[in-house]
N, C-alpha and C. Protein backbone atom coordinates (compact mmCIF):
# COMPACT_ATOMS: atom_id res chain seq x y z
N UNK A 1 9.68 -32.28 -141.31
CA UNK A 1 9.17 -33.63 -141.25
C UNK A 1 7.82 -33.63 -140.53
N UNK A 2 6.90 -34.10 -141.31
CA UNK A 2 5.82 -34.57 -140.46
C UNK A 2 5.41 -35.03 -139.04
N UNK A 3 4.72 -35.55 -138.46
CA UNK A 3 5.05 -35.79 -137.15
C UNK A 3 4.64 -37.42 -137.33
N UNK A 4 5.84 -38.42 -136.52
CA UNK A 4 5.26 -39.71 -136.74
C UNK A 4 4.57 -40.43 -135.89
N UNK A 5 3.64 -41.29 -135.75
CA UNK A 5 2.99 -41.99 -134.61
C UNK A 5 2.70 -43.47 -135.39
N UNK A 6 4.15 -44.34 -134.86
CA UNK A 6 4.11 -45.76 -135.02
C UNK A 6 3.57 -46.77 -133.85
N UNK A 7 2.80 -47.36 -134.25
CA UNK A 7 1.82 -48.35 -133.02
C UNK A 7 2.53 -49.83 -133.12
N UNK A 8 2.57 -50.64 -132.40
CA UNK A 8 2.82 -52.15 -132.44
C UNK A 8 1.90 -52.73 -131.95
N UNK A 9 1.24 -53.29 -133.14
CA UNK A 9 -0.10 -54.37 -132.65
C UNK A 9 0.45 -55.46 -132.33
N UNK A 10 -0.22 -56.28 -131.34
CA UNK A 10 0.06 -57.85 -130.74
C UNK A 10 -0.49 -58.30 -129.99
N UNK A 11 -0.87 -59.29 -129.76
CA UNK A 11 -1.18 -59.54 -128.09
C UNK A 11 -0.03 -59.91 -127.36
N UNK A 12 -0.32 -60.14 -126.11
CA UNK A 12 0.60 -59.70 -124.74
C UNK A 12 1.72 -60.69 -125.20
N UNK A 13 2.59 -60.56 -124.70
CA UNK A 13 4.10 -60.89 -124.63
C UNK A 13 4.71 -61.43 -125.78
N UNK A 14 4.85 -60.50 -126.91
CA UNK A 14 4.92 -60.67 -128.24
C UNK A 14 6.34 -59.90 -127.94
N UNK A 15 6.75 -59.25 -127.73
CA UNK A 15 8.09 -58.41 -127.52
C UNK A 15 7.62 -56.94 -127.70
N UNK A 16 6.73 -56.63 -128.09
CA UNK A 16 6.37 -55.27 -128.43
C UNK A 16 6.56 -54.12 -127.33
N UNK A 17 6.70 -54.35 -126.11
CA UNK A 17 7.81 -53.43 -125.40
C UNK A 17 9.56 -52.98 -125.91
N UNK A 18 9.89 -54.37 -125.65
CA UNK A 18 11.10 -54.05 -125.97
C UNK A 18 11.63 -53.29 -128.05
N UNK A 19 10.42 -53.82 -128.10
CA UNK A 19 10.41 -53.41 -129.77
C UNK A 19 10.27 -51.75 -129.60
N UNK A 20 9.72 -51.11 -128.75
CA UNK A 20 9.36 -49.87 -128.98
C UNK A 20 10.46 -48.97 -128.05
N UNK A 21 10.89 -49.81 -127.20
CA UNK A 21 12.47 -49.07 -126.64
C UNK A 21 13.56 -49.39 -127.65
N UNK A 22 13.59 -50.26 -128.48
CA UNK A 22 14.79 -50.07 -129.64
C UNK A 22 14.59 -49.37 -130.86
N UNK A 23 13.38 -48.87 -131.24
CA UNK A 23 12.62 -47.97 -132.14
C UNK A 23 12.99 -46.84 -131.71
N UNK A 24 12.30 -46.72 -130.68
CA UNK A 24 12.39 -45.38 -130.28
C UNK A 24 14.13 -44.61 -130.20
N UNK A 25 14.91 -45.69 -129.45
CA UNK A 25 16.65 -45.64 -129.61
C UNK A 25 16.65 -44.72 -130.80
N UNK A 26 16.27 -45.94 -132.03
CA UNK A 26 17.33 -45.65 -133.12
C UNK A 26 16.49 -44.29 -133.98
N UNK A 27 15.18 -44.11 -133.45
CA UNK A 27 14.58 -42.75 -134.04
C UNK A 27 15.08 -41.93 -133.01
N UNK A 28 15.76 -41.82 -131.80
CA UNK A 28 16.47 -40.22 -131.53
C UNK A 28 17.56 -40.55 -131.74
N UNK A 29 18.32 -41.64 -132.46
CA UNK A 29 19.65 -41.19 -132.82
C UNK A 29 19.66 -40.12 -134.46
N UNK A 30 18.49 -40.40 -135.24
CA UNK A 30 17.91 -39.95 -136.05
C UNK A 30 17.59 -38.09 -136.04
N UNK A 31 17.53 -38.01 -134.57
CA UNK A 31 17.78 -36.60 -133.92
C UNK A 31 16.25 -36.31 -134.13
N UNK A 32 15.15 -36.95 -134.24
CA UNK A 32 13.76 -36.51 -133.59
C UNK A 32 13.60 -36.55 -132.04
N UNK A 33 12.85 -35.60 -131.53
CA UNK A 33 12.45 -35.76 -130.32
C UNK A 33 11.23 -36.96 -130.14
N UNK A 34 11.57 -37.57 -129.04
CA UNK A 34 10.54 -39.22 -129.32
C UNK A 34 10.16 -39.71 -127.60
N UNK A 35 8.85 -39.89 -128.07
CA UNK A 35 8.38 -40.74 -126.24
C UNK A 35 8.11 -41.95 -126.78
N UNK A 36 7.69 -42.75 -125.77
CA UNK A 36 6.65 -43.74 -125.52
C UNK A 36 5.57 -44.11 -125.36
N UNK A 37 4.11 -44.55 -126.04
CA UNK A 37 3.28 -44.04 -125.04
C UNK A 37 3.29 -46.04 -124.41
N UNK A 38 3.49 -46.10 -123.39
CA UNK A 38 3.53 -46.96 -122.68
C UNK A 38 2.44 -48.13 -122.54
N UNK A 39 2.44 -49.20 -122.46
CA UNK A 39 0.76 -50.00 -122.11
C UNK A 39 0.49 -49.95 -121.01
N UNK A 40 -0.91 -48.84 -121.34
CA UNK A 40 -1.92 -48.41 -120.01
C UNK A 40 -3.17 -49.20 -119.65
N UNK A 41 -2.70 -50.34 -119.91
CA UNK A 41 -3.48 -51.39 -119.14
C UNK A 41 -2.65 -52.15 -118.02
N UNK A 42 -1.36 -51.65 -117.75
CA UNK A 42 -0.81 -51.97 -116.29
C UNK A 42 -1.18 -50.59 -115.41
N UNK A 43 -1.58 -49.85 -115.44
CA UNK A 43 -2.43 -48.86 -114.94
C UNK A 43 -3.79 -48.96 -114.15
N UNK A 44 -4.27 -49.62 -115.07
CA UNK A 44 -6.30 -50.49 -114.60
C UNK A 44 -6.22 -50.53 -113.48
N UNK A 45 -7.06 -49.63 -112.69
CA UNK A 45 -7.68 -50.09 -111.19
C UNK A 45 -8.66 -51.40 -111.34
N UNK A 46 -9.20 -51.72 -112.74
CA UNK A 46 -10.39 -52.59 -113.00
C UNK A 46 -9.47 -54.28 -113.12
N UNK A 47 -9.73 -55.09 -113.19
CA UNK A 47 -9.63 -56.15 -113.71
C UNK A 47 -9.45 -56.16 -114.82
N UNK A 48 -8.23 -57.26 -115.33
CA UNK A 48 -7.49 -57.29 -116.85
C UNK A 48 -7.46 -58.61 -117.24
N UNK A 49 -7.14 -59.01 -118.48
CA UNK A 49 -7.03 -60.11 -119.02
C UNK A 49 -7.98 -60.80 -119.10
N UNK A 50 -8.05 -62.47 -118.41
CA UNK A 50 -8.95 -63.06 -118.43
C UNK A 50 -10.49 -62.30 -117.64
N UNK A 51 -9.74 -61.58 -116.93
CA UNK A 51 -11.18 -61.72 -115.55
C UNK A 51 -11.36 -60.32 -116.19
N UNK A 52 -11.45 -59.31 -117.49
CA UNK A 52 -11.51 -58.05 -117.85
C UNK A 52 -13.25 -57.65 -117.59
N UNK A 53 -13.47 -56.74 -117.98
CA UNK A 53 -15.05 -56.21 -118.10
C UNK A 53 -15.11 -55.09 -118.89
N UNK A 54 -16.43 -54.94 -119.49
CA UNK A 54 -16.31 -53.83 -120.29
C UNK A 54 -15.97 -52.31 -119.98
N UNK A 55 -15.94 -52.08 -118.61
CA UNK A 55 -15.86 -50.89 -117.62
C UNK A 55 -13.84 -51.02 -118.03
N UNK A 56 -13.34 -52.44 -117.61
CA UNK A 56 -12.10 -52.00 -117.66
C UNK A 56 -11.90 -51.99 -119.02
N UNK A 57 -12.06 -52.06 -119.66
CA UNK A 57 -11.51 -52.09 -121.25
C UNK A 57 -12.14 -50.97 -121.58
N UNK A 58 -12.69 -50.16 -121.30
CA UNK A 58 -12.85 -48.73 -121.85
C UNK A 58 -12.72 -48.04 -121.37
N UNK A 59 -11.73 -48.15 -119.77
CA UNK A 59 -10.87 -47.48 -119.26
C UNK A 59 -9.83 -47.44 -119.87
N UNK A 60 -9.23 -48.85 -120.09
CA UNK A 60 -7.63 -48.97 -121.03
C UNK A 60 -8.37 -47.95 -122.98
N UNK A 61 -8.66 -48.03 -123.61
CA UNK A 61 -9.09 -47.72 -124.76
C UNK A 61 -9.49 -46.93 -124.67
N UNK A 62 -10.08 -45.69 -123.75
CA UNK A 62 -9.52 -44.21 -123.80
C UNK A 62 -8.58 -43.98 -122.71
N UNK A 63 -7.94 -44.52 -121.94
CA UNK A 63 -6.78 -44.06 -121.64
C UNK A 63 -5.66 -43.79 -122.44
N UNK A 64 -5.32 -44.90 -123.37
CA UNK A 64 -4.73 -44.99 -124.63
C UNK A 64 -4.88 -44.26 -125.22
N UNK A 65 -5.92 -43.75 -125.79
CA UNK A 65 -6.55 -42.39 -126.90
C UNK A 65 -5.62 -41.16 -125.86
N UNK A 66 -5.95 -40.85 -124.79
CA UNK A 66 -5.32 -39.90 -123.95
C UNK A 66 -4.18 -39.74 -124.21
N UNK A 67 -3.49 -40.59 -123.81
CA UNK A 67 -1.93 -41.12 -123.47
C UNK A 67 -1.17 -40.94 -125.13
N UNK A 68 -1.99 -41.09 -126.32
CA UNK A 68 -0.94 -40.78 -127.01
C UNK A 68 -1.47 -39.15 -128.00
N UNK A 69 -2.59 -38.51 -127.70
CA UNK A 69 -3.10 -37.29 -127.57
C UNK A 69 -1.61 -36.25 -126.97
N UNK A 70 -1.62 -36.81 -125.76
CA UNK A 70 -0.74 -35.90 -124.63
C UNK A 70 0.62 -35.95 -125.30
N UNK A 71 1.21 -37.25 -125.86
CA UNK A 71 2.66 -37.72 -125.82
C UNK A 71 2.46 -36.97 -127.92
N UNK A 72 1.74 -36.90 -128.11
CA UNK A 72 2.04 -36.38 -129.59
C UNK A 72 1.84 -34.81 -129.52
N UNK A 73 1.37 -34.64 -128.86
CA UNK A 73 1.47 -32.90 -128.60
C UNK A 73 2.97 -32.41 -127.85
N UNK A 74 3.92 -33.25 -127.70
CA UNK A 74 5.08 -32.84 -127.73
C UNK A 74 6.15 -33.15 -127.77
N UNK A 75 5.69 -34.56 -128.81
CA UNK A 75 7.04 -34.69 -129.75
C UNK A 75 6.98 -34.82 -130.78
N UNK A 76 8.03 -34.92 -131.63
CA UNK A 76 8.05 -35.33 -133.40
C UNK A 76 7.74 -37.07 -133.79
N UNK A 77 8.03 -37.99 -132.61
CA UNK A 77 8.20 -39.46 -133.11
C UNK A 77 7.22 -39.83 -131.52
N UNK A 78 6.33 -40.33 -132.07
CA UNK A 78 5.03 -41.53 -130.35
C UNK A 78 5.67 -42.57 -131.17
N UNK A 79 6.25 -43.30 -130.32
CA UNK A 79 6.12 -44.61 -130.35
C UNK A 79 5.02 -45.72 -129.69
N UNK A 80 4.11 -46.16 -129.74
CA UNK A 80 3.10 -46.60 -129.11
C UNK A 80 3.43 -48.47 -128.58
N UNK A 81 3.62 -48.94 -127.61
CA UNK A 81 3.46 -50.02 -127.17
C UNK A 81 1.62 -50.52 -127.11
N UNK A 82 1.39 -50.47 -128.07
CA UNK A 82 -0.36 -51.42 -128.43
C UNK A 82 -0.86 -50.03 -129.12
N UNK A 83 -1.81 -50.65 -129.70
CA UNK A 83 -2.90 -49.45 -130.59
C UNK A 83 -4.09 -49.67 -129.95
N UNK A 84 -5.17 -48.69 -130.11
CA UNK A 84 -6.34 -48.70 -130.16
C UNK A 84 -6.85 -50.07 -130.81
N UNK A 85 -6.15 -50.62 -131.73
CA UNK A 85 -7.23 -52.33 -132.20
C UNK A 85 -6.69 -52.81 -131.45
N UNK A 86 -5.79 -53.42 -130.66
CA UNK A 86 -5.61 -54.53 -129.80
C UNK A 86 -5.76 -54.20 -128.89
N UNK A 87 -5.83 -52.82 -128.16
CA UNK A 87 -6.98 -52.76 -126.82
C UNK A 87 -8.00 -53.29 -126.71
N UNK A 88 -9.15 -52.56 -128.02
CA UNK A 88 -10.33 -52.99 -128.46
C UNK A 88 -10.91 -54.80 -128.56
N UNK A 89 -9.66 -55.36 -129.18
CA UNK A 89 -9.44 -56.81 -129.25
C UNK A 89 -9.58 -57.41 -127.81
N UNK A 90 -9.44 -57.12 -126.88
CA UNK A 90 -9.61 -57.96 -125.16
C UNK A 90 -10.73 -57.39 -124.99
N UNK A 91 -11.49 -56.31 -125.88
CA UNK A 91 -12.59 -55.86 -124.96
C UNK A 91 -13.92 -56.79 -125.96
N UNK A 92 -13.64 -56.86 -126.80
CA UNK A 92 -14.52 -57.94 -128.23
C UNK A 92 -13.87 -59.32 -127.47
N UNK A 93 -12.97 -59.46 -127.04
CA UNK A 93 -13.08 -61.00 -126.82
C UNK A 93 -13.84 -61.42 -125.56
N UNK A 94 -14.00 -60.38 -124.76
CA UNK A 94 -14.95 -60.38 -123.58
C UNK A 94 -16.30 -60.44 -123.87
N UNK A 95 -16.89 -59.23 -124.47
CA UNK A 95 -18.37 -58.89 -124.62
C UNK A 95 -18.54 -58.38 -126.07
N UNK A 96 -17.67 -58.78 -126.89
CA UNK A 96 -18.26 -58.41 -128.32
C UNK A 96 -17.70 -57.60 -128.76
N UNK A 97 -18.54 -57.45 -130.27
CA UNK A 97 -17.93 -56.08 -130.49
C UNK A 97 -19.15 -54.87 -130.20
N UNK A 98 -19.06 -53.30 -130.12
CA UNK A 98 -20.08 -52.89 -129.58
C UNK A 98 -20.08 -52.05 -131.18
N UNK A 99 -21.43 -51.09 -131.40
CA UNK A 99 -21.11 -50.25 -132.51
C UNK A 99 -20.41 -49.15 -131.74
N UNK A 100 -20.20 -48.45 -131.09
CA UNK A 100 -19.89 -47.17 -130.51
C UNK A 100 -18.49 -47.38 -130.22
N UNK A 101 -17.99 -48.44 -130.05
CA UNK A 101 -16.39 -48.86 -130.23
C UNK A 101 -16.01 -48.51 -130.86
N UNK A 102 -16.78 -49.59 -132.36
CA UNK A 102 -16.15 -49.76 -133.63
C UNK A 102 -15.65 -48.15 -134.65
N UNK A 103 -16.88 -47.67 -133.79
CA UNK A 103 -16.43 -45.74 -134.48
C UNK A 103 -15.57 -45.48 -134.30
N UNK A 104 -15.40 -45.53 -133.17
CA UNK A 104 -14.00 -44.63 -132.38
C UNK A 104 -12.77 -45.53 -132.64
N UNK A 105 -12.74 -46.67 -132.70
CA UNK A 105 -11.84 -47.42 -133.42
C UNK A 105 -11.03 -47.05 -134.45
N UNK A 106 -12.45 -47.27 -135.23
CA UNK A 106 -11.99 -47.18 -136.74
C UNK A 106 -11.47 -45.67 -137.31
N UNK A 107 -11.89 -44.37 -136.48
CA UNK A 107 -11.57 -43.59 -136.94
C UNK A 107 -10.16 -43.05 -136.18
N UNK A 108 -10.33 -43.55 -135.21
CA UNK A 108 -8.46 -43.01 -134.42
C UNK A 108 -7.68 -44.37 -135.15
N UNK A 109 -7.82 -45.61 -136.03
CA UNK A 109 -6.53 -46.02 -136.75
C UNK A 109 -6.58 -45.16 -137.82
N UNK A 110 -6.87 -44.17 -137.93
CA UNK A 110 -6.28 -43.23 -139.12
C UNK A 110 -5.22 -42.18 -138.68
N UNK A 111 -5.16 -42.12 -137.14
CA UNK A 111 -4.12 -41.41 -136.76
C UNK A 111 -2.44 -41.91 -136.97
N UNK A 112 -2.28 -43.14 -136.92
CA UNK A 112 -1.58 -43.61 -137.16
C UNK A 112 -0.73 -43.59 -138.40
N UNK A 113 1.04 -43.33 -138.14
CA UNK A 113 1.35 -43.01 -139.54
C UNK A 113 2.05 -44.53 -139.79
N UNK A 114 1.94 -45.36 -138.91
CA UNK A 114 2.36 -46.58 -139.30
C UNK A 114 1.87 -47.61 -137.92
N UNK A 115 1.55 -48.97 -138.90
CA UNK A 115 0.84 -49.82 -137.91
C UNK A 115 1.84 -51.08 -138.47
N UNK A 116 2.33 -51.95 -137.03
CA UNK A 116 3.47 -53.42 -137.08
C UNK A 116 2.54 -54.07 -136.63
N UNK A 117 2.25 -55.28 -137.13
CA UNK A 117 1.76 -56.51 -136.15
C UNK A 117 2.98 -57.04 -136.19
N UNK A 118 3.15 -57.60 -134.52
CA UNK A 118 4.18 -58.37 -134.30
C UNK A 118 3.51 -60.07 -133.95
N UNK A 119 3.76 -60.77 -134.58
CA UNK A 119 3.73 -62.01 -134.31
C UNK A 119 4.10 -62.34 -132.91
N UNK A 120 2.98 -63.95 -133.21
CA UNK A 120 3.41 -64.63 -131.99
C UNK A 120 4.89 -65.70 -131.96
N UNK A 121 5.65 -65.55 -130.70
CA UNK A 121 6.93 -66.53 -131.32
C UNK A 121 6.87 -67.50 -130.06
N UNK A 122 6.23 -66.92 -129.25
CA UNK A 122 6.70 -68.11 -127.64
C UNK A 122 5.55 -67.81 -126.52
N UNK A 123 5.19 -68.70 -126.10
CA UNK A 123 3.94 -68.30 -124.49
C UNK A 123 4.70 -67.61 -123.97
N UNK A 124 3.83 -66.34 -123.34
CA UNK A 124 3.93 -65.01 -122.68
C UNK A 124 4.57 -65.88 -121.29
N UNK A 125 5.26 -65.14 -120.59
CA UNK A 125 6.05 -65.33 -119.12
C UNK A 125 5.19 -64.18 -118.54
N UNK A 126 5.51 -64.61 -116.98
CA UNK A 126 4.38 -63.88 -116.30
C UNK A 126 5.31 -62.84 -116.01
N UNK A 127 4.97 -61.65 -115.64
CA UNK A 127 5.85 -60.39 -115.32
C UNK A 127 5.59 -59.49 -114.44
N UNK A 128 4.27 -60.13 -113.53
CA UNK A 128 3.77 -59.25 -112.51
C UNK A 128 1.91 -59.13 -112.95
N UNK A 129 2.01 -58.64 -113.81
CA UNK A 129 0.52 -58.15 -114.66
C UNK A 129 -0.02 -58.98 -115.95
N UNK A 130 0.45 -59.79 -117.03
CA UNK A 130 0.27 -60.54 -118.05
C UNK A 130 -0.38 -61.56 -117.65
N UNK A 131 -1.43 -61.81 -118.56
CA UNK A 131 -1.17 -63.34 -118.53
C UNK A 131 -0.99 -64.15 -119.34
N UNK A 132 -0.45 -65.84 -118.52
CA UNK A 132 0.01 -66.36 -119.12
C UNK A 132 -0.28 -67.66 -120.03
N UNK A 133 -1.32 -67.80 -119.92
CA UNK A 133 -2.12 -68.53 -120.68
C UNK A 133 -1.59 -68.67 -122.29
N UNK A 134 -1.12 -69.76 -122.57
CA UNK A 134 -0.90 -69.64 -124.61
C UNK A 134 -2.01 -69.56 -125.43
N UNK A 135 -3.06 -70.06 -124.72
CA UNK A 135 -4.06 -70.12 -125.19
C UNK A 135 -4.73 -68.68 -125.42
N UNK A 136 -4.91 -68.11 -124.59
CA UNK A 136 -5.50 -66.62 -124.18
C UNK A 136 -4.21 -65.95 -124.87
N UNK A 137 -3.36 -66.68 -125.07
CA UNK A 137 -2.48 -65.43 -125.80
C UNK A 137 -3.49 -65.48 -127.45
N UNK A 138 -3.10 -67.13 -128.45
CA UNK A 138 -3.64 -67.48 -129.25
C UNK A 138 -5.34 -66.32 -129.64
N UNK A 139 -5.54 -66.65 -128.33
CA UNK A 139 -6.98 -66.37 -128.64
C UNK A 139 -7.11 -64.54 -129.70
N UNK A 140 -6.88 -63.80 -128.67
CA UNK A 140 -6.61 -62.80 -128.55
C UNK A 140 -5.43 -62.39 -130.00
N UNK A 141 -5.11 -63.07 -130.43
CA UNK A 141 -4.08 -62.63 -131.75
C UNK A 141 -4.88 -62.83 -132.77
N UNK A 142 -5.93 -64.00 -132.41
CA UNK A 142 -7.05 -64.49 -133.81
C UNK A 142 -8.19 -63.19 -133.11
N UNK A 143 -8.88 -62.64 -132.16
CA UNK A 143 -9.25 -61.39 -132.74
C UNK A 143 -9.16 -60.20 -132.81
N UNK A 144 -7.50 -60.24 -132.93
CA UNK A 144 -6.79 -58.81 -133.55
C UNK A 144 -6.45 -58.94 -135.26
N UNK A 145 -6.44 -60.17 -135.50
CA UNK A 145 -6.23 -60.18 -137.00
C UNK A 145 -7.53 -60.39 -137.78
N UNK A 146 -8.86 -60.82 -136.83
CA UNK A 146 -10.42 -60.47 -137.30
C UNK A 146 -10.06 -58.97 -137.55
N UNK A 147 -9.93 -58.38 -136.52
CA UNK A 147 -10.74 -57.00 -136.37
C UNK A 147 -9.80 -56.12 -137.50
N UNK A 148 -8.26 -56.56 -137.53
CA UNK A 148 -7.63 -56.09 -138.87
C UNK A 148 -8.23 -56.20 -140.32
N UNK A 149 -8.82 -57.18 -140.29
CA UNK A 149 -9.58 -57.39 -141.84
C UNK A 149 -11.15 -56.95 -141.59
N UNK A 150 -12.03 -56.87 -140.53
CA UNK A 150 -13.02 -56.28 -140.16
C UNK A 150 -12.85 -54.50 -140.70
N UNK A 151 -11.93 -53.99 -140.07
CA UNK A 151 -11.68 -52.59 -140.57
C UNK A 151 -11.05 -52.31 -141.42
N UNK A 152 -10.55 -53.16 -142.11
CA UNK A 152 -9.41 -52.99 -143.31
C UNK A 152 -8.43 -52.24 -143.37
N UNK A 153 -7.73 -52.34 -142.57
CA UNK A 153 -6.31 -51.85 -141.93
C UNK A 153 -5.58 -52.20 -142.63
N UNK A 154 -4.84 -50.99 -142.82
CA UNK A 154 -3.57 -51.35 -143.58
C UNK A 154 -2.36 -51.24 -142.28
N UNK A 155 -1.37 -52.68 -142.55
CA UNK A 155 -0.77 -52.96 -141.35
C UNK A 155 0.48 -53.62 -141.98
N UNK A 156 1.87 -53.81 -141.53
CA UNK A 156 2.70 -54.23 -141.97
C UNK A 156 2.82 -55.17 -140.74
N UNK A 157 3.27 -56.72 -141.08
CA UNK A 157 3.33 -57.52 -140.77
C UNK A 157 4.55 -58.26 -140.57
N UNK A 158 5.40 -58.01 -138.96
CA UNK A 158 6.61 -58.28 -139.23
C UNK A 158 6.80 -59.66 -139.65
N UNK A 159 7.64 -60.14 -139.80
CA UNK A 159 8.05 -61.45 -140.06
C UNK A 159 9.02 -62.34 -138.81
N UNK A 160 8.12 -63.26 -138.77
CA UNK A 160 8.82 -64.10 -136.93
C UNK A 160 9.77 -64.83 -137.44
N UNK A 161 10.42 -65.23 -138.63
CA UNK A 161 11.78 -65.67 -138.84
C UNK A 161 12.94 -64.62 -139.32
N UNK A 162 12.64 -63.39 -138.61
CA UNK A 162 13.46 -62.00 -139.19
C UNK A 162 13.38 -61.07 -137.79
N UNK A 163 13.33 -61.90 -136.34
CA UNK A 163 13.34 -60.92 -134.90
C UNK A 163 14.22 -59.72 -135.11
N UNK A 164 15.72 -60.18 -135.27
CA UNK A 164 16.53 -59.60 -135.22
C UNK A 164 16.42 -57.92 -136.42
N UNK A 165 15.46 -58.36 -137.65
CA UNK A 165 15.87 -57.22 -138.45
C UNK A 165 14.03 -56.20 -138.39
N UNK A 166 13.47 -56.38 -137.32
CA UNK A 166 12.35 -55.97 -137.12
C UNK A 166 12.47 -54.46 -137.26
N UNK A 167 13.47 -53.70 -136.03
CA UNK A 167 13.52 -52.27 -136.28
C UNK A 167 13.92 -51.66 -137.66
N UNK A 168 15.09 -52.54 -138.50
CA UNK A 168 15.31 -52.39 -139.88
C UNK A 168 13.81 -52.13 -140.75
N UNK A 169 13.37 -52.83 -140.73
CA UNK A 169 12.05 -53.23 -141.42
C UNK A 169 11.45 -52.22 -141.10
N UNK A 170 11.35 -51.72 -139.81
CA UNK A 170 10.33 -50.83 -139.67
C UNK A 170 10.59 -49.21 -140.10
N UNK A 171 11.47 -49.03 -140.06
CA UNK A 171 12.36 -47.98 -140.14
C UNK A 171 12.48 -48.15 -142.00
N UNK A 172 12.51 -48.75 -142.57
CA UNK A 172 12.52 -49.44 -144.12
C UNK A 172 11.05 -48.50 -144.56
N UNK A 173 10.03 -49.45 -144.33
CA UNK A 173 8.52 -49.55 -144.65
C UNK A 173 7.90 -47.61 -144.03
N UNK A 174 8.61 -47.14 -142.87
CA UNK A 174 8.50 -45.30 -142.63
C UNK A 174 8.90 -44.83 -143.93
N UNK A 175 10.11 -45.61 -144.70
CA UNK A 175 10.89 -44.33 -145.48
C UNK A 175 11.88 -43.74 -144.50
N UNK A 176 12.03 -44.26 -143.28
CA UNK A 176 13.58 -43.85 -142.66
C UNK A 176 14.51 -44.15 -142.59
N UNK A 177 15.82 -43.42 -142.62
CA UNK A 177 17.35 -43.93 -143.11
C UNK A 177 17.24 -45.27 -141.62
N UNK A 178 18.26 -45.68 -142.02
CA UNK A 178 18.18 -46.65 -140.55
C UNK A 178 19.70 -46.34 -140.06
N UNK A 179 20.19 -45.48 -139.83
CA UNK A 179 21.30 -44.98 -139.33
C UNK A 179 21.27 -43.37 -139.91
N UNK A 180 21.98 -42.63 -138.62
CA UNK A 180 21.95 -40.93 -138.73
C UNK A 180 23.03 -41.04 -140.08
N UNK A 181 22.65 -39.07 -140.17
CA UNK A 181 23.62 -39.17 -141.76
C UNK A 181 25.17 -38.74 -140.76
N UNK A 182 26.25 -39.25 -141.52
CA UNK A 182 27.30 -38.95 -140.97
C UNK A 182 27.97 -37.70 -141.08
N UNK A 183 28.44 -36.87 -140.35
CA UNK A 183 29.79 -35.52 -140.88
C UNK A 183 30.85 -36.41 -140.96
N UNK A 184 31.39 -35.88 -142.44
CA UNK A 184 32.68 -36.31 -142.74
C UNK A 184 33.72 -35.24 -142.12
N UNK A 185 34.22 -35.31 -140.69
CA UNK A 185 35.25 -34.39 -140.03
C UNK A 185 36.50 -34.43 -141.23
N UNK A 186 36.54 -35.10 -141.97
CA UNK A 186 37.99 -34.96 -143.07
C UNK A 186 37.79 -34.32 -143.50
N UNK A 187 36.45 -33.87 -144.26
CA UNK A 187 36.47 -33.62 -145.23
C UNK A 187 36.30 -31.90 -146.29
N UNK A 188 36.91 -31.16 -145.22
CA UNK A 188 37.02 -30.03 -145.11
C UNK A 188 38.26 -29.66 -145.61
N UNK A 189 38.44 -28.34 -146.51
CA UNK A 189 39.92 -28.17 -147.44
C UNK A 189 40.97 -27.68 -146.04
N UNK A 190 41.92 -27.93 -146.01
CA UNK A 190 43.13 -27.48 -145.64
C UNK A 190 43.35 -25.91 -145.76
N UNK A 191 43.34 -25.26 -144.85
CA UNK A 191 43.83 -23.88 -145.42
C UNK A 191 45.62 -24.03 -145.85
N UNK A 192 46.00 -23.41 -146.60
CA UNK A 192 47.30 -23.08 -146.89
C UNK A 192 47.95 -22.95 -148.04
């Protein structure tokens, strides 16, 4: 098997954490070896969210590049909590878009063997680091779905009246079984 690296695009408090700890579940019950690469923008020594700068957003957006570099060099399945475009997306909603971004952008979403946008379903709750603004959530989802048609991304788009069958779907749209194959312990002849 190839090696897989699935991303979940969104902006903040879309579920896309918990989406990538039940992914990830049901791809090592699948019996791949599988990480996380985690969102390394709770990491930032810099300022995030509203109060961001271009210094911190291209700390988070090659940290990210790093972080799933490291985590795919030793396993079969990255699961990624954010991609390279919705990093990029807080750093364009700050100061633009830059050209020297847009390169490195556009050419690490080709690493990707599968890209989810997860919809928005409810204002983000604060959790320590997020914010919570609906608005700044809003904002930030309209330019991740610019910058999706800006680069012409091909992206599968979950569906927000289908929460529950999201990992199905995703696991569907890979080409992966969505449950391990079973041993039939019966089904072995009888000696005698």
């Amino acid at each position: 098997m190839q090696r897989l690296k699935v991303a979940f695009i969104g902006t903040h408090g879309v579920g896309k954490t918990t989406l990538c700890f039940d992914l990830a579940s049901r791809l090592k019950r699948l019996d791949l070896s599988v990480d996380i690469v985690k969102e390394v923008a709770r990491a930032c020594p810099l300022p995030i969210n509203e109060d961001t700068t271009l210094e911190a957003q291209a700390w988070i957006l090659h940290s990210q590049i790093a972080a799933e570099l490291a985590t795919a060099a030793q396993y079969e399945a990255v699961v990624c909590d954010r991609s390279v475009l919705d990093n990029y997306a807080y750093l364009v909603y700050r100061v633009g878009r830059r050209a020297e971004y847009d390169a490195l952008v556009h050419e690490w979403l080709g690493t990707y063997t599968g890209l989810f946008k997860v919809p928005v379903l409810q204002a983000p709750t604060f959790d320590g680091k997020r914010a919570v603004s609906p608005t700044f959530q809003q904002e930030i989802d309209g330019v991740i779905d610019d910058l999706l048609e800006a680069f012409d991304v091909r992206v599968h788009r979950l569906r927000a009246d289908d929460r529950a069958g999201w990992v199905d779907d995703v696991l569907r749209t890979m080409d992966l079984p969505a449950a391990p194959p079973q041993i039939d312990l019966f089904a072995a002849k009888a000696d005698g």
